[in-house]
Protein backbone atom coordinates (compact mmCIF):
# COMPACT_ATOMS: atom_id res chain seq x y z
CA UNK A 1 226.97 86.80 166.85
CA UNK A 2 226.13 90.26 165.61
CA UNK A 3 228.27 92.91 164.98
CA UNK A 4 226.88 96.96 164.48
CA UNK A 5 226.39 96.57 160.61
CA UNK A 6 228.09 99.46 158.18
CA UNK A 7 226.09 99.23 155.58
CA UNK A 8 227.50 100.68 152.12
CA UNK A 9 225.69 99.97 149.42
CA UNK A 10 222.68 101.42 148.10
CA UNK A 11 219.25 102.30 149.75
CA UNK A 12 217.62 98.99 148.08
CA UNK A 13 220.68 96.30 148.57
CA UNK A 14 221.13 97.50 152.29
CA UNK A 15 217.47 96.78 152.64
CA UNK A 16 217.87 93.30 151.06
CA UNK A 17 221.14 92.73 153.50
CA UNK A 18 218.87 93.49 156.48
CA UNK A 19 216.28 91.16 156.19
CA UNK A 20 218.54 88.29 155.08
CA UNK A 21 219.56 89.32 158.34
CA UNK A 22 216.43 89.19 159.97
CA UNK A 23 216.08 85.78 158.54
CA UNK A 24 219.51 84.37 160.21
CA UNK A 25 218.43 85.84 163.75
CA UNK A 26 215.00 84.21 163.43
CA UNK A 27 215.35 81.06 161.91
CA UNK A 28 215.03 78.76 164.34
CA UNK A 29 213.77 80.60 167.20
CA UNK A 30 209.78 80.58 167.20
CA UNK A 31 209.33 82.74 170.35
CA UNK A 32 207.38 86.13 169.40
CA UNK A 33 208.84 88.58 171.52
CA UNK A 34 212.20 86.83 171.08
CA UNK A 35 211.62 87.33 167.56
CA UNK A 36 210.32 90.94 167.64
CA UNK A 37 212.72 91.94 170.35
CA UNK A 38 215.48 90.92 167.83
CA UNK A 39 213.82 92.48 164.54
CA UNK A 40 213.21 95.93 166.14
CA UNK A 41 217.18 95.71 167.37
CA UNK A 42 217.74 95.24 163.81
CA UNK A 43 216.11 98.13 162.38
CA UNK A 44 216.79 100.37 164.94
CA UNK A 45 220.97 100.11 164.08
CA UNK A 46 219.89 100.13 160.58
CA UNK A 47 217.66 103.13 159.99
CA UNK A 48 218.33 106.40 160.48
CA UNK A 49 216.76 109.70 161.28
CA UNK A 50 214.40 107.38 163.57
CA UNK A 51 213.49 107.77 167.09
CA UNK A 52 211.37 104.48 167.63
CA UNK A 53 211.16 101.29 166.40
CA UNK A 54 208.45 98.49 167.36
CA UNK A 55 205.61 96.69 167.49
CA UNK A 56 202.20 96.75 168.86
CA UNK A 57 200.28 93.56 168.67
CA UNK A 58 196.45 92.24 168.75
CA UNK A 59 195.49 91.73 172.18
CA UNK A 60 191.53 91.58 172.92
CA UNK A 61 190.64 94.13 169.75
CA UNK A 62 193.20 97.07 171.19
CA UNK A 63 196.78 97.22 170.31
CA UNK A 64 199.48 96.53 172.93
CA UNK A 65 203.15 97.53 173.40
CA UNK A 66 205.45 95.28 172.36
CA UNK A 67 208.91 94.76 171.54
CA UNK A 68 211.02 98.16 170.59
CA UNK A 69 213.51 100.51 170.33
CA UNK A 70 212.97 104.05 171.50
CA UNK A 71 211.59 106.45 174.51
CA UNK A 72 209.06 104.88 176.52
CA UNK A 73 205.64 104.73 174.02
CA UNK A 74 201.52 104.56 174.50
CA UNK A 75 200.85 100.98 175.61
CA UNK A 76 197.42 100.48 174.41
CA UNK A 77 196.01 101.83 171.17
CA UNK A 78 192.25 101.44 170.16
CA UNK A 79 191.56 99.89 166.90
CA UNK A 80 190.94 102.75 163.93
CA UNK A 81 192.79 105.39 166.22
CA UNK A 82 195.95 107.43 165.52
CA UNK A 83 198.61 105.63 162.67
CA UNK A 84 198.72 102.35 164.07
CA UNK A 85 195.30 101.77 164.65
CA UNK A 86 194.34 103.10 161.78
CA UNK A 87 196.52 101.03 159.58
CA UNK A 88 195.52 97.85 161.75
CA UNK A 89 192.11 98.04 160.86
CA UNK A 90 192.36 98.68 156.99
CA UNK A 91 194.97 96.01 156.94
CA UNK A 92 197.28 98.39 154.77
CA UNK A 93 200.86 100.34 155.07
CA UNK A 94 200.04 104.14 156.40
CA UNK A 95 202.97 106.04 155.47
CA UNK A 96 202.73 109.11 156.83
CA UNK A 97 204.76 112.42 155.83
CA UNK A 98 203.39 114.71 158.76
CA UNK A 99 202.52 113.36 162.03
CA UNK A 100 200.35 116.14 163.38
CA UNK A 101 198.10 116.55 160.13
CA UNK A 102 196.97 113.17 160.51
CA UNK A 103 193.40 113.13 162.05
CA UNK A 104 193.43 111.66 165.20
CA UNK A 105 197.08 111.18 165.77
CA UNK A 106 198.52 109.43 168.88
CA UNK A 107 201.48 111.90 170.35
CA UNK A 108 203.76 109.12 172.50
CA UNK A 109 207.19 110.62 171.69
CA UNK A 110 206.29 115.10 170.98
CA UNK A 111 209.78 114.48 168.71
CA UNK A 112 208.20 112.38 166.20
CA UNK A 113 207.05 113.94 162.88
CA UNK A 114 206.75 111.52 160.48
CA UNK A 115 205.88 107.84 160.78
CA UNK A 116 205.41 104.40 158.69
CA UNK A 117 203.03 101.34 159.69
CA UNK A 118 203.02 98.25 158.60
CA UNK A 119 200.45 95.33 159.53
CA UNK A 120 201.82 92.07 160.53
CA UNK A 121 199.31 89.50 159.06
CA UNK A 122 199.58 85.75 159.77
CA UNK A 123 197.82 82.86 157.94
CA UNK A 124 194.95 85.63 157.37
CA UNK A 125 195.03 87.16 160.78
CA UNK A 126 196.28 90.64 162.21
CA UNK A 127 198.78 90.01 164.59
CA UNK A 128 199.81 93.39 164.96
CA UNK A 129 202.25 96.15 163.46
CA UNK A 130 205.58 97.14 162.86
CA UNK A 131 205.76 100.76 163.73
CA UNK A 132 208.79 103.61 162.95
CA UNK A 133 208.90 107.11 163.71
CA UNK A 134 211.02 110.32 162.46
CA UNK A 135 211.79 113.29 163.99
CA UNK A 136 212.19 114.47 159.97
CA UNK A 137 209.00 115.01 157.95
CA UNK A 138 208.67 113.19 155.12
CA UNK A 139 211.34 111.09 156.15
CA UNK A 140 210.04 107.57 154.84
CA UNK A 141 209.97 107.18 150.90
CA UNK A 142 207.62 104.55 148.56
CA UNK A 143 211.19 102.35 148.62
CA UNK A 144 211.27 102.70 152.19
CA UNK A 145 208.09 101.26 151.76
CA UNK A 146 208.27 98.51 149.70
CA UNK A 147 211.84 96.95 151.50
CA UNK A 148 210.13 97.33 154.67
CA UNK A 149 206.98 95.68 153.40
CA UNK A 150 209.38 92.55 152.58
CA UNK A 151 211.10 92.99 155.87
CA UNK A 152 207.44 92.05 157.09
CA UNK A 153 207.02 89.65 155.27
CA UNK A 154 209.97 87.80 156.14
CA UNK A 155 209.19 88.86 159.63
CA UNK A 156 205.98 86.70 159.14
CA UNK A 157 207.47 83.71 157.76
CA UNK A 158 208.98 83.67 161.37
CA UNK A 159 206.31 84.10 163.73
């Protein structure tokens, strides 16, 4: 169905080829894990300079592992702790340029320097968030940002 993906245009239209993407693997299918077990596939061929892509969702007021691409991770992460926590409970994108400057910061994979979160929010509720690493500091940009923001949200549509 899928084929590795060279993508050749620029940063913004291989972002918008992506989710369109992301929108032909999920429509349809209305399983979550299905769903996030597909999107983090996606990224993870698309990105680069990453070393994890995934999700943690909403499970009893702690984030749990789910779907994703990468070295074994943390599987539960407390509400307000470390980047993903953090950006769960503010309801807002963290980009982050250095890791280990970041108060609190969760160390799953020692590689990782910088990282990007995203909250997944459903009909008003957190369902979780879409989490990538870097080995590279600085390595996400306010584009990177914004495209995966609408990767999200098409994510959303979805689940």
């Amino acid at each position: 169905m899928f084929n590795q993906e060279a993508y050749k245009g620029d940063l913004a239209s291989n972002y918008q080829l992506v989710t369109k993407q992301l929108n032909a693997l999920l429509t349809g299918e209305n399983d979550l894990i299905a769903n996030l077990s597909n999107a983090s596939a996606l990224l993870s061929q698309f990105l680069h300079d990453v070393n994890w892509v995934g999700f943690y969702l909403l499970k009893d007021n702690e984030l749990v592992l789910g779907p994703f691409q990468g070295l074994p991770a943390c599987v539960r992460i407390p509400l307000g702790r470390g980047v993903c926590g953090t950006s769960a409970a503010e309801r807002k994108t963290l980009r982050i340029e250095d890791v280990h400057a970041f108060p609190g910061h969760i160390a799953c994979d020692a590689a990782s320097r910088s990282e990007i979160v995203i909250p997944i929010i459903k009909d008003g509720n957190l369902v979780g968030v879409l989490d990538i690493d870097s080995p590279i500091l600085n390595r996400f940009t306010e584009q990177d940002q914004s495209q995966l923001e609408a990767f999200v949200e098409e994510l959303e549509r979805h689940i």
